[in-house]
C-alpha atoms as a PDB file:
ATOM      1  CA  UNK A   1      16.688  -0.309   4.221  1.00  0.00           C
ATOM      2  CA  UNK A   2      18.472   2.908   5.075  1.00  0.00           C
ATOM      3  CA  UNK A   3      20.054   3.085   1.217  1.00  0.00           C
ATOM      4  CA  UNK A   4      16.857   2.774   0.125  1.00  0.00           C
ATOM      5  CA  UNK A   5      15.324   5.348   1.893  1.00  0.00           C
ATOM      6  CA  UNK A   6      18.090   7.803   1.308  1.00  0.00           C
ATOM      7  CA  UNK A   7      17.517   7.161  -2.285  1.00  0.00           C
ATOM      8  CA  UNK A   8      13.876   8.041  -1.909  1.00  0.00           C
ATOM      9  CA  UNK A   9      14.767  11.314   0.047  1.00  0.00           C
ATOM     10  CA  UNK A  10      17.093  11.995  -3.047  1.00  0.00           C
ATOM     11  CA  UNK A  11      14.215  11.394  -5.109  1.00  0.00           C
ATOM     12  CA  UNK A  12      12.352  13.590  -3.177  1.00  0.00           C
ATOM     13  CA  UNK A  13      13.932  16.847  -2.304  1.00  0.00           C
ATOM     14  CA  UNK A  14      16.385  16.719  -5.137  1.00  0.00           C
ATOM     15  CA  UNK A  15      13.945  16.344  -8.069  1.00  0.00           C
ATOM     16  CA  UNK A  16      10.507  17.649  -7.290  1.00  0.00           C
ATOM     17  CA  UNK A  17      10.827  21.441  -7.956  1.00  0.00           C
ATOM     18  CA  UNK A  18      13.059  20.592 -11.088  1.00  0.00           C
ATOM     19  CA  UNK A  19      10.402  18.642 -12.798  1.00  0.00           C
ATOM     20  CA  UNK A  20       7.540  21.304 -11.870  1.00  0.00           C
ATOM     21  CA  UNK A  21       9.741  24.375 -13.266  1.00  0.00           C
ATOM     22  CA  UNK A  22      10.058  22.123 -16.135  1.00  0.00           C
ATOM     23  CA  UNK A  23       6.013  22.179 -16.573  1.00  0.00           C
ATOM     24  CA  UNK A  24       5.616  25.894 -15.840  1.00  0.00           C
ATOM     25  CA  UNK A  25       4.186  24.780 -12.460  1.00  0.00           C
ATOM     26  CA  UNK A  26       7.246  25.773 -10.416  1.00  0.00           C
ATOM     27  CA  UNK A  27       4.871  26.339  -7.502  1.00  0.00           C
ATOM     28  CA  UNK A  28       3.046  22.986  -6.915  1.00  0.00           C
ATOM     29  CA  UNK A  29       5.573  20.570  -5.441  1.00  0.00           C
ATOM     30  CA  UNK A  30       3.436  20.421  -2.481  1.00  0.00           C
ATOM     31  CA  UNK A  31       1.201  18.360  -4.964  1.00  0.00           C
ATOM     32  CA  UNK A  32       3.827  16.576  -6.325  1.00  0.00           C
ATOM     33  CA  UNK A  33       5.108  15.683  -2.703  1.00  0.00           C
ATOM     34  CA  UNK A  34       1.832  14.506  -2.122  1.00  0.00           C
ATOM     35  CA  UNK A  35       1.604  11.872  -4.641  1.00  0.00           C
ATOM     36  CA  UNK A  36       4.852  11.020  -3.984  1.00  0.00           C
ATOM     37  CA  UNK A  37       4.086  10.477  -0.126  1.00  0.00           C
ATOM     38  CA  UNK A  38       1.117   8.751  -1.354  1.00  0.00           C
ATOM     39  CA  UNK A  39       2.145   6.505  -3.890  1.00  0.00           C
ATOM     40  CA  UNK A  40       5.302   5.274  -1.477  1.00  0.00           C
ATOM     41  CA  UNK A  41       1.872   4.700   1.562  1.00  0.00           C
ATOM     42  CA  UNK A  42       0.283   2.562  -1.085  1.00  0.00           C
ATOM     43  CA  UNK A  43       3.900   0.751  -1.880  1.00  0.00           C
ATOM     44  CA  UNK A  44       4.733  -0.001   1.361  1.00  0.00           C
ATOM     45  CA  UNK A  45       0.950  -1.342   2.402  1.00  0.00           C
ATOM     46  CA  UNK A  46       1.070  -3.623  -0.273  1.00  0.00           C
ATOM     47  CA  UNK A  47       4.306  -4.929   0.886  1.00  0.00           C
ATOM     48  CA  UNK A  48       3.430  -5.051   4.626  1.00  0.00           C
ATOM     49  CA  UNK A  49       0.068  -6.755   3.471  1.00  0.00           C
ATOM     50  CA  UNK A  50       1.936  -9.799   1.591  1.00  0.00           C
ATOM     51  CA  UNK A  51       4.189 -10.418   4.435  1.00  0.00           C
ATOM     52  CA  UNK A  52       1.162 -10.573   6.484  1.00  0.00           C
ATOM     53  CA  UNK A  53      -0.565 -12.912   4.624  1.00  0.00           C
ATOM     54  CA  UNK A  54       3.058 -14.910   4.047  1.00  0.00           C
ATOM     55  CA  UNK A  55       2.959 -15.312   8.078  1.00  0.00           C
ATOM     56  CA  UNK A  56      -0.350 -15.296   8.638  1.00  0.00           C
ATOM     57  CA  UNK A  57      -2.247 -16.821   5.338  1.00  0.00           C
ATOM     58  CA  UNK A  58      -3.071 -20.311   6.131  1.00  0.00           C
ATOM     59  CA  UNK A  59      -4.582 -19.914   9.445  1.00  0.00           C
ATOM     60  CA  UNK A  60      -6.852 -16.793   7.338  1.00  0.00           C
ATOM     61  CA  UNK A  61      -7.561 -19.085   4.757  1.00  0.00           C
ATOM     62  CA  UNK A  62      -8.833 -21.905   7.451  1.00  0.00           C
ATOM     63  CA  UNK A  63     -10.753 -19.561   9.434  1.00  0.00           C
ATOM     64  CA  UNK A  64     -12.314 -18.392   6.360  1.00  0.00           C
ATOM     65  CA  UNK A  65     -13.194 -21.435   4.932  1.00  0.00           C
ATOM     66  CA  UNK A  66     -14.822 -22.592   8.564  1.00  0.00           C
ATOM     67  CA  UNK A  67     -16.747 -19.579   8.445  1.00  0.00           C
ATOM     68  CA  UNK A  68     -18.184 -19.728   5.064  1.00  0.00           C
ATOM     69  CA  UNK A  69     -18.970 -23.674   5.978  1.00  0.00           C
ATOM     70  CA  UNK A  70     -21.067 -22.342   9.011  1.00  0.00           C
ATOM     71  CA  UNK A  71     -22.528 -19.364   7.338  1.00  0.00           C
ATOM     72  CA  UNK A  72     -24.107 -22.124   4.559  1.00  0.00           C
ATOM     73  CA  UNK A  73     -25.094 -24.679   7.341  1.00  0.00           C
ATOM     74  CA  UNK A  74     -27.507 -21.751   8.410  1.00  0.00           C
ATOM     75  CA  UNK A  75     -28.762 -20.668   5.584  1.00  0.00           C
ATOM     76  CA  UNK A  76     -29.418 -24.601   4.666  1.00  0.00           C
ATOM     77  CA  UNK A  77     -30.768 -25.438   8.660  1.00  0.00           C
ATOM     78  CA  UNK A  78     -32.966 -22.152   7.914  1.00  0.00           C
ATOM     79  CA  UNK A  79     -35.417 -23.293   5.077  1.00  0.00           C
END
């Protein structure tokens, strides 16, 4: 996990105002830092959010299921 996050501080620091003075734009990595933050927040959601439905899924998917079964048992007991 450390290499990996090493490699993303390379990333980081190393390349942003590179590929802005590139553009003309050698002003703006604070937007480009922001994506960047942003895109790894969405990464690493997604990947926290599959391992939590890898150790949590079935008992979601049961739970689920019972409460759909009761919501339609009202609805049917209701007309």
């Amino acid at each position: 996990m450390k290499k990996i996050l090493l490699i993303w501080l390379v990333f980081f620091f190393g390349l942003s105002n590179q590929l802005f003075a590139k553009a003309g734009m050698a002003n703006d990595e604070t937007e480009f830092a922001l994506a960047l933050a942003g895109f790894l927040l969405l990464v690493a959601g997604f990947f926290e959010g599959i391992g939590y439905l890898k150790k949590n899924g079935k008992g979601l998917f049961i739970r689920f299921r019972t409460f759909l079964k009761n919501k339609l048992l009202m609805l049917r007991n209701s007309h």
